[in-house]
C-alpha atoms as a PDB file:
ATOM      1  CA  UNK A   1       0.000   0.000   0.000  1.00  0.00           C
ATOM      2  CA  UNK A   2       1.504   3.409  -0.985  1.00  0.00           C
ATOM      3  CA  UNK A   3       0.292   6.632   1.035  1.00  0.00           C
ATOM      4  CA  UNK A   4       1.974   9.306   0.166  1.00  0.00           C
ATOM      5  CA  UNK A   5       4.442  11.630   2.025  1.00  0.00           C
ATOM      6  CA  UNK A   6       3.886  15.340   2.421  1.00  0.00           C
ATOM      7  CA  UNK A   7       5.414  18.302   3.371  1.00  0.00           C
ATOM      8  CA  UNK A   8       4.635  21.626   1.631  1.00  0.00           C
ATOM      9  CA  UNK A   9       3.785  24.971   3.512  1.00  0.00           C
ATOM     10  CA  UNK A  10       0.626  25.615   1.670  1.00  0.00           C
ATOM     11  CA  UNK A  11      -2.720  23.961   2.667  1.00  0.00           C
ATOM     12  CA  UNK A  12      -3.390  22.263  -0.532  1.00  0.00           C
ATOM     13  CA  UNK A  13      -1.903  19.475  -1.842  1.00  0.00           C
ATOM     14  CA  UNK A  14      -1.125  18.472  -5.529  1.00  0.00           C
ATOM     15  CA  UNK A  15      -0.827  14.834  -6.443  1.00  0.00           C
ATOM     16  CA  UNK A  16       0.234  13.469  -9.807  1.00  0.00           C
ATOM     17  CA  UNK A  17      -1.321  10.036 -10.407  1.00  0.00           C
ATOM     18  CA  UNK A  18       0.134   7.365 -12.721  1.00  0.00           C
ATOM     19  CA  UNK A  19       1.876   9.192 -16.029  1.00  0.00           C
ATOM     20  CA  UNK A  20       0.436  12.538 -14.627  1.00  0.00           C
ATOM     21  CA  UNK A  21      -2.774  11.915 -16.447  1.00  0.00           C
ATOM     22  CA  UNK A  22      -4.549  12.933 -13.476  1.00  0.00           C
ATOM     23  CA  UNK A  23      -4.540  15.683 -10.856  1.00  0.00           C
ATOM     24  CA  UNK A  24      -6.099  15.653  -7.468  1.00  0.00           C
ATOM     25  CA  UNK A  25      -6.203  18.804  -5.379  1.00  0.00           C
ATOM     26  CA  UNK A  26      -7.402  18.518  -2.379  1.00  0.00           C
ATOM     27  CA  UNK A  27      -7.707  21.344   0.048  1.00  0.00           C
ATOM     28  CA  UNK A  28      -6.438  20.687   3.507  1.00  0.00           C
ATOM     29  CA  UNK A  29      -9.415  21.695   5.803  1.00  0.00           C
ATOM     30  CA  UNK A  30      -8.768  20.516   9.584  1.00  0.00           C
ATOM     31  CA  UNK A  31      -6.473  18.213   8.780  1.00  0.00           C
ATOM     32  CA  UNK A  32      -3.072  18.894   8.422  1.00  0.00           C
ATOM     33  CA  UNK A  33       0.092  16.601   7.288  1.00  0.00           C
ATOM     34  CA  UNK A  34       1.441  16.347   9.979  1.00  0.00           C
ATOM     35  CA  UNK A  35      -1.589  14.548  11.283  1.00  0.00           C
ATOM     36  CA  UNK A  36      -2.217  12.950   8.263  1.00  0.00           C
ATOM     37  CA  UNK A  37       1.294  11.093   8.141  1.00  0.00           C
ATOM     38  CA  UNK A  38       1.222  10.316  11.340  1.00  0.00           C
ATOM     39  CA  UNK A  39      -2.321   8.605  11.183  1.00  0.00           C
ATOM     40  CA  UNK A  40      -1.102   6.839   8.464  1.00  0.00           C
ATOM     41  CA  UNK A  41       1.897   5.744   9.451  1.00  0.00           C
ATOM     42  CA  UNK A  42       0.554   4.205  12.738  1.00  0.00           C
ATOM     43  CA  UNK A  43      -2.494   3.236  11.931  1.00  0.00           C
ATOM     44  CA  UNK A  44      -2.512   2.444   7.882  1.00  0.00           C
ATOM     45  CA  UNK A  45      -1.361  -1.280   8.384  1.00  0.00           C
ATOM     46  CA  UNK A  46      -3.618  -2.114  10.934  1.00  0.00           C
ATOM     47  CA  UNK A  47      -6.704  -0.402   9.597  1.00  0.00           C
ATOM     48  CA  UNK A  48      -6.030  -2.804   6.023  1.00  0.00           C
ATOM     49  CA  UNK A  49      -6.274  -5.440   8.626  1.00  0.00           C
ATOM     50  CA  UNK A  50      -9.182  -4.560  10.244  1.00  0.00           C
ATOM     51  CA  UNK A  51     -10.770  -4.209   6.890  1.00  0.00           C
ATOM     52  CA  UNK A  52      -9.589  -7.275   5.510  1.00  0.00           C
ATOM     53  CA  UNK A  53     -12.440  -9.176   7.404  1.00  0.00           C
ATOM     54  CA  UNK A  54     -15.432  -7.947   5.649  1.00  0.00           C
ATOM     55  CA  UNK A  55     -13.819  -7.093   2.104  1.00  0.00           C
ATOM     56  CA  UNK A  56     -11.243  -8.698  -0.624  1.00  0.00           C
ATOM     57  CA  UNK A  57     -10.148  -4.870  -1.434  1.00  0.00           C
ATOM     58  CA  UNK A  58      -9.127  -3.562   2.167  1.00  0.00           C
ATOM     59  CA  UNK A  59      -6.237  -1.316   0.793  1.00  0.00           C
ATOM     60  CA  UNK A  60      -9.119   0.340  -1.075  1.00  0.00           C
ATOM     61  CA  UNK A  61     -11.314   1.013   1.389  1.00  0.00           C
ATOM     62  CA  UNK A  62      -8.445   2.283   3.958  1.00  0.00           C
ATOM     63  CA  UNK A  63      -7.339   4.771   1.086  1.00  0.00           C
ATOM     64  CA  UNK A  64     -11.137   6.281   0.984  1.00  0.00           C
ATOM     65  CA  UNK A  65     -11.248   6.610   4.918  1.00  0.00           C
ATOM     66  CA  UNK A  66      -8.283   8.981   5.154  1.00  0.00           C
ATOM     67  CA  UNK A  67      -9.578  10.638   1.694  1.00  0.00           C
ATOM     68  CA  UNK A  68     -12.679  11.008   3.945  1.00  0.00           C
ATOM     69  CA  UNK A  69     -10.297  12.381   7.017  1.00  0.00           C
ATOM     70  CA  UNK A  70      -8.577  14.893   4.541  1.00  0.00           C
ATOM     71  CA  UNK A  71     -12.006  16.706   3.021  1.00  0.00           C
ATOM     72  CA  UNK A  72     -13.587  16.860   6.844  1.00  0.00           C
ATOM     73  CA  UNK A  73     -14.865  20.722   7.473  1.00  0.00           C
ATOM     74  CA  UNK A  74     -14.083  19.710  11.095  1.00  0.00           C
ATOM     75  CA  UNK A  75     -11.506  17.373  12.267  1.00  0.00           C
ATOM     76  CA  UNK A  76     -12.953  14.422  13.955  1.00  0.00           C
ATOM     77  CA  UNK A  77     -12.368  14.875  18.069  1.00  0.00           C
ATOM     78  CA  UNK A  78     -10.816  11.380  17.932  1.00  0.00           C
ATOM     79  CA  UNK A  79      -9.237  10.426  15.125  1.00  0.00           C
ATOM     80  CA  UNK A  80      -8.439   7.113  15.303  1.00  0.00           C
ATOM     81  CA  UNK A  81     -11.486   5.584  15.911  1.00  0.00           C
ATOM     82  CA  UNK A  82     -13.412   8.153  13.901  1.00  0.00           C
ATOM     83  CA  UNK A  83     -11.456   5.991  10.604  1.00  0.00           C
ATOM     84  CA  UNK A  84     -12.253   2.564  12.039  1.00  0.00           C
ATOM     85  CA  UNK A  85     -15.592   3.463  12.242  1.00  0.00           C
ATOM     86  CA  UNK A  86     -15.206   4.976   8.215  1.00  0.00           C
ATOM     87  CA  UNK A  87     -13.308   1.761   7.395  1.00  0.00           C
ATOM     88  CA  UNK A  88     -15.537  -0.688   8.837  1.00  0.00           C
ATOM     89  CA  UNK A  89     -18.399   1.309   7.175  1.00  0.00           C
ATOM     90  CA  UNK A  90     -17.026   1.438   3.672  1.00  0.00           C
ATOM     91  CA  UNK A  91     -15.724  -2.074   4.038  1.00  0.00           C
ATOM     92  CA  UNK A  92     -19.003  -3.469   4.780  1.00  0.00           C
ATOM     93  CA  UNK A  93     -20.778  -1.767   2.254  1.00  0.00           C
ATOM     94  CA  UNK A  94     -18.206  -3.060  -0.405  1.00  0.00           C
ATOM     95  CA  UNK A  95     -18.860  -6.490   0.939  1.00  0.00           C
ATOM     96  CA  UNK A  96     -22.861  -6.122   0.273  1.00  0.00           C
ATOM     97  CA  UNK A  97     -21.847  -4.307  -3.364  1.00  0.00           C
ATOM     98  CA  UNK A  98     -19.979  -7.448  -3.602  1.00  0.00           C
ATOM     99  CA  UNK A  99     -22.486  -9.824  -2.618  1.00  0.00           C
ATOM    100  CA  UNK A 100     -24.839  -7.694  -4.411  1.00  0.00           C
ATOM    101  CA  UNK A 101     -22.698  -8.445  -8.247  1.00  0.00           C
ATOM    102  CA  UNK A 102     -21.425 -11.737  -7.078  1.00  0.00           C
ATOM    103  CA  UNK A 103     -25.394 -12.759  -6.583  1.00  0.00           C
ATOM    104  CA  UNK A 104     -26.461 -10.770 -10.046  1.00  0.00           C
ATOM    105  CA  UNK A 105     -23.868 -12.392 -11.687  1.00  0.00           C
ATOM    106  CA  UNK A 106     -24.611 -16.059 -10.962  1.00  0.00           C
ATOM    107  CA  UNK A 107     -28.831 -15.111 -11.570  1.00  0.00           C
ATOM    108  CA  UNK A 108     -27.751 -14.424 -14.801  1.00  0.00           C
ATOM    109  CA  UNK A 109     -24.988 -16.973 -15.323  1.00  0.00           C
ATOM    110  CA  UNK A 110     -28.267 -19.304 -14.602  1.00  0.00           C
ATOM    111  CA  UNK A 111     -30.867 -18.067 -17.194  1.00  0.00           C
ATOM    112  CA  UNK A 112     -27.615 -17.590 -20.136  1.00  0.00           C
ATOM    113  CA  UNK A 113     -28.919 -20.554 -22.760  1.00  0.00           C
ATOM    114  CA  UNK A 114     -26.716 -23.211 -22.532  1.00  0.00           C
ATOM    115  CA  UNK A 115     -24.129 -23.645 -25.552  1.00  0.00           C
ATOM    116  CA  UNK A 116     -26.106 -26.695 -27.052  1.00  0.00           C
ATOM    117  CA  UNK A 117     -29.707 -27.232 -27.894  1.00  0.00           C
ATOM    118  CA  UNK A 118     -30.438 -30.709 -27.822  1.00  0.00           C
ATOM    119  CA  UNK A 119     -30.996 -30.789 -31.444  1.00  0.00           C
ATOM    120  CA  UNK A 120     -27.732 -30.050 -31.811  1.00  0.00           C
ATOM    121  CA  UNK A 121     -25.746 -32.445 -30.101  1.00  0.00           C
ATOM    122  CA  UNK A 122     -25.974 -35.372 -32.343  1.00  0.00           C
ATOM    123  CA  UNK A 123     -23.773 -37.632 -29.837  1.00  0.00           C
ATOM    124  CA  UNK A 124     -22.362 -35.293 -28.146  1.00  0.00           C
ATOM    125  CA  UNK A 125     -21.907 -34.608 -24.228  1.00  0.00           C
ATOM    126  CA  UNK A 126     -23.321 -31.063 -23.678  1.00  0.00           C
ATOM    127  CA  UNK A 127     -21.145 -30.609 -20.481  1.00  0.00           C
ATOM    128  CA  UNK A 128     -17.992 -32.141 -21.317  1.00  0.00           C
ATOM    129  CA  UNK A 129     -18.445 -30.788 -24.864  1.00  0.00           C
ATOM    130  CA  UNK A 130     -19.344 -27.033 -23.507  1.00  0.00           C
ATOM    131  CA  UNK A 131     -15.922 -27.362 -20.767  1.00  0.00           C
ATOM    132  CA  UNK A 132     -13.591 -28.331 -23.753  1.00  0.00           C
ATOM    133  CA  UNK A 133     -14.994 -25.440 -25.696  1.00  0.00           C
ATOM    134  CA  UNK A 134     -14.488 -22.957 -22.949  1.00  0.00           C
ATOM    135  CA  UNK A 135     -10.641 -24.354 -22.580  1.00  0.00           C
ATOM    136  CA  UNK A 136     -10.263 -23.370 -26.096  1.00  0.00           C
ATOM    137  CA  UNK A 137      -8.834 -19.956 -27.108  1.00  0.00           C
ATOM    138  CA  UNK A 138     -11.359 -17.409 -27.798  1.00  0.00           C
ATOM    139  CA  UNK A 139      -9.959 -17.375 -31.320  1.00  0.00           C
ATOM    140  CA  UNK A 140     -10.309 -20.951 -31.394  1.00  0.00           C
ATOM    141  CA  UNK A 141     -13.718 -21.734 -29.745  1.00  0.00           C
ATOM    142  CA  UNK A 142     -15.773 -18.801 -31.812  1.00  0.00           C
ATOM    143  CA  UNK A 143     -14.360 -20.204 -35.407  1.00  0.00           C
ATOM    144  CA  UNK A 144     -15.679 -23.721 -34.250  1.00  0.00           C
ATOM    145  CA  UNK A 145     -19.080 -22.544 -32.796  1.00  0.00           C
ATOM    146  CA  UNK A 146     -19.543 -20.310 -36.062  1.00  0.00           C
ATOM    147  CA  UNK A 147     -17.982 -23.267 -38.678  1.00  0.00           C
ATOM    148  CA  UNK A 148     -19.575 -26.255 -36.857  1.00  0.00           C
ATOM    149  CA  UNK A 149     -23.027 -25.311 -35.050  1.00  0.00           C
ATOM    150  CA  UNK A 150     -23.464 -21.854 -37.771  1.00  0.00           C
ATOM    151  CA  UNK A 151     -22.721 -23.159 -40.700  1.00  0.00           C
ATOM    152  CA  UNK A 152     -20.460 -20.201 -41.926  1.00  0.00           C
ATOM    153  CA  UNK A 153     -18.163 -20.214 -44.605  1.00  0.00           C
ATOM    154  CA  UNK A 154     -14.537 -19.411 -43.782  1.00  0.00           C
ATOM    155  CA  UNK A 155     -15.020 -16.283 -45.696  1.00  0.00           C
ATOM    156  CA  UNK A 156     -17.864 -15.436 -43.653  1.00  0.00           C
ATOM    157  CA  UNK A 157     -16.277 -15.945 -40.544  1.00  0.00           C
ATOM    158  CA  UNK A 158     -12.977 -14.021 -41.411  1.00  0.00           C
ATOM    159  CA  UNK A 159     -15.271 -11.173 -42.391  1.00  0.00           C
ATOM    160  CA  UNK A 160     -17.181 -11.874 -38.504  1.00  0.00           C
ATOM    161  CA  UNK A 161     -14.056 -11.646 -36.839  1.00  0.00           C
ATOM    162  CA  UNK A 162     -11.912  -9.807 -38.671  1.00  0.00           C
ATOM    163  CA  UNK A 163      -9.457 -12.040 -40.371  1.00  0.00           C
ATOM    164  CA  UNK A 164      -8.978 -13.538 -43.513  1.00  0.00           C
ATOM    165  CA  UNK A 165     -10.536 -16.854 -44.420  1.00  0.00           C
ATOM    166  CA  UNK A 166      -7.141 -18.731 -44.401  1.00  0.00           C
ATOM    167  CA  UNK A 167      -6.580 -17.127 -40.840  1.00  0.00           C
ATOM    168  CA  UNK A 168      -9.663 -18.643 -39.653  1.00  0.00           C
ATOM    169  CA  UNK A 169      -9.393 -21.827 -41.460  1.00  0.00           C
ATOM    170  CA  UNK A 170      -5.892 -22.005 -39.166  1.00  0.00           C
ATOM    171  CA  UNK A 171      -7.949 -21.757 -36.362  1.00  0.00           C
ATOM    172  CA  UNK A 172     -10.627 -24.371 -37.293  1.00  0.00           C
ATOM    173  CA  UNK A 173      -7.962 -26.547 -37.693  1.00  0.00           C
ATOM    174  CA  UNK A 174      -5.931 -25.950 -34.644  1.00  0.00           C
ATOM    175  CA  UNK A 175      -8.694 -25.466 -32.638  1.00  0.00           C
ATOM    176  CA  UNK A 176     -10.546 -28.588 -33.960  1.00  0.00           C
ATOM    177  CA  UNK A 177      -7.475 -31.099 -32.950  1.00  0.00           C
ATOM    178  CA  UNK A 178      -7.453 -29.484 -29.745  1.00  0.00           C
ATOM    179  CA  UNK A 179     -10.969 -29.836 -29.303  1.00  0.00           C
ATOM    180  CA  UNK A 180     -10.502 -33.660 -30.143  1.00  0.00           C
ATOM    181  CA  UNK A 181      -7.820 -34.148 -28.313  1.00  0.00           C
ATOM    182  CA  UNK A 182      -9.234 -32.863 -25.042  1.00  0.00           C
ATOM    183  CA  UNK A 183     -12.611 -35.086 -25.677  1.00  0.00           C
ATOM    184  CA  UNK A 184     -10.630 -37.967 -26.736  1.00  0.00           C
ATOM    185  CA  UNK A 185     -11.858 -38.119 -30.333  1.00  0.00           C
ATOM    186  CA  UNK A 186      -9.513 -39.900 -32.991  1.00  0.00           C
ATOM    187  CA  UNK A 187      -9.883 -37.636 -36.112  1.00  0.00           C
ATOM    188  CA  UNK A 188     -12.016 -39.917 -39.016  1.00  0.00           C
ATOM    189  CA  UNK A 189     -10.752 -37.140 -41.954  1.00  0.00           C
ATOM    190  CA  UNK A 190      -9.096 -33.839 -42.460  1.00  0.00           C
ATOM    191  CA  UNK A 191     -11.589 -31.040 -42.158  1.00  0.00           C
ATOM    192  CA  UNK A 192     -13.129 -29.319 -45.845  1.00  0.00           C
ATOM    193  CA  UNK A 193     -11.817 -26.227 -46.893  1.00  0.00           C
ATOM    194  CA  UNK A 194     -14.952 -24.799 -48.649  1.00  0.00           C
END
């Protein structure tokens, strides 16, 4: 965790982030640097600590507390426990914004139509078919789906996906032995060209 050091006379601050593509001026209200290092250095480490039970980004959400500290119109009385009760707060409410995705995301994970319809599989096993697909490279796996279960032309799918037809032939190839290879298919004949 970086937290920066400093020591200028004026009450405002200028930080240069990354390549100096962004600048942050924040005015010093009731906080000074002095303070400000000194909270930081003391209690930084164990405040990411503290955080780290309710959230997977602690550093994060210790960063935002003393952001918090720094824009105050009136210095908190106390400090210290004045940014464990910020970083408990912020790292709870990541953990429910968490939940919250990690919940939305799996809902919809659930109702996504499967790879297959059963029309489609003509011998094949959905799930073990659908896992050797997604081990592919995305290269690989959308020239397949497109060749195979679409019906497109190599033309067609070079002009899809931005290549040229030999390009994606390459790829039906390569990704067609891999895809046998990881189902444990022999290969009956080469693969067309048309």
């Amino acid at each position: 965790m970086t937290f920066y050091r400093f020591h200028l006379p004026v009450e405002t601050i200028f930080e240069r982030k990354g390549a100096g593509r962004h600048l942050i001026l924040i005015a010093m209200a009731s906080v000074g640097p002095e303070l400000l290092e000194r909270l930081t250095k003391e209690h930084a480490a164990a405040l990411v600590l503290y955080a780290r039970q309710w959230c997977g980004t602690p550093e994060d959400v210790v960063q935002e507390a003393f952001l918090k500290l720094v824009v105050q119109k009136t210095a908190p009385e106390n400090p210290v426990p004045w940014l464990y009760k910020v970083v408990r707060n912020g790292a709870l409410a990541v953990n429910r914004a968490e939940r919250r995705r990690r919940h939305h995301e799996t809902k919809a994970a659930s109702r996504a139509s499967a790879w297959f319809v059963n029309d489609d599989l003509a011998g094949l096993d959905a799930e073990a078919t659908s896992a050797a697909l997604r081990s592919l490279p995305p290269e690989q796996s959308e020239v397949l789906v497109a060749r195979i279960w679409g019906g497109l032309t190599f033309e067609q799918i070079g002009t899809a996906v931005g290549c040229s037809a030999a390009t994606a032939y390459r790829a039906y190839v390569a990704g067609l032995s891999a895809l046998r290879q990881k189902m444990g298919v022999s290969c009956p004949n080469r693969p067309t060209t048309n």
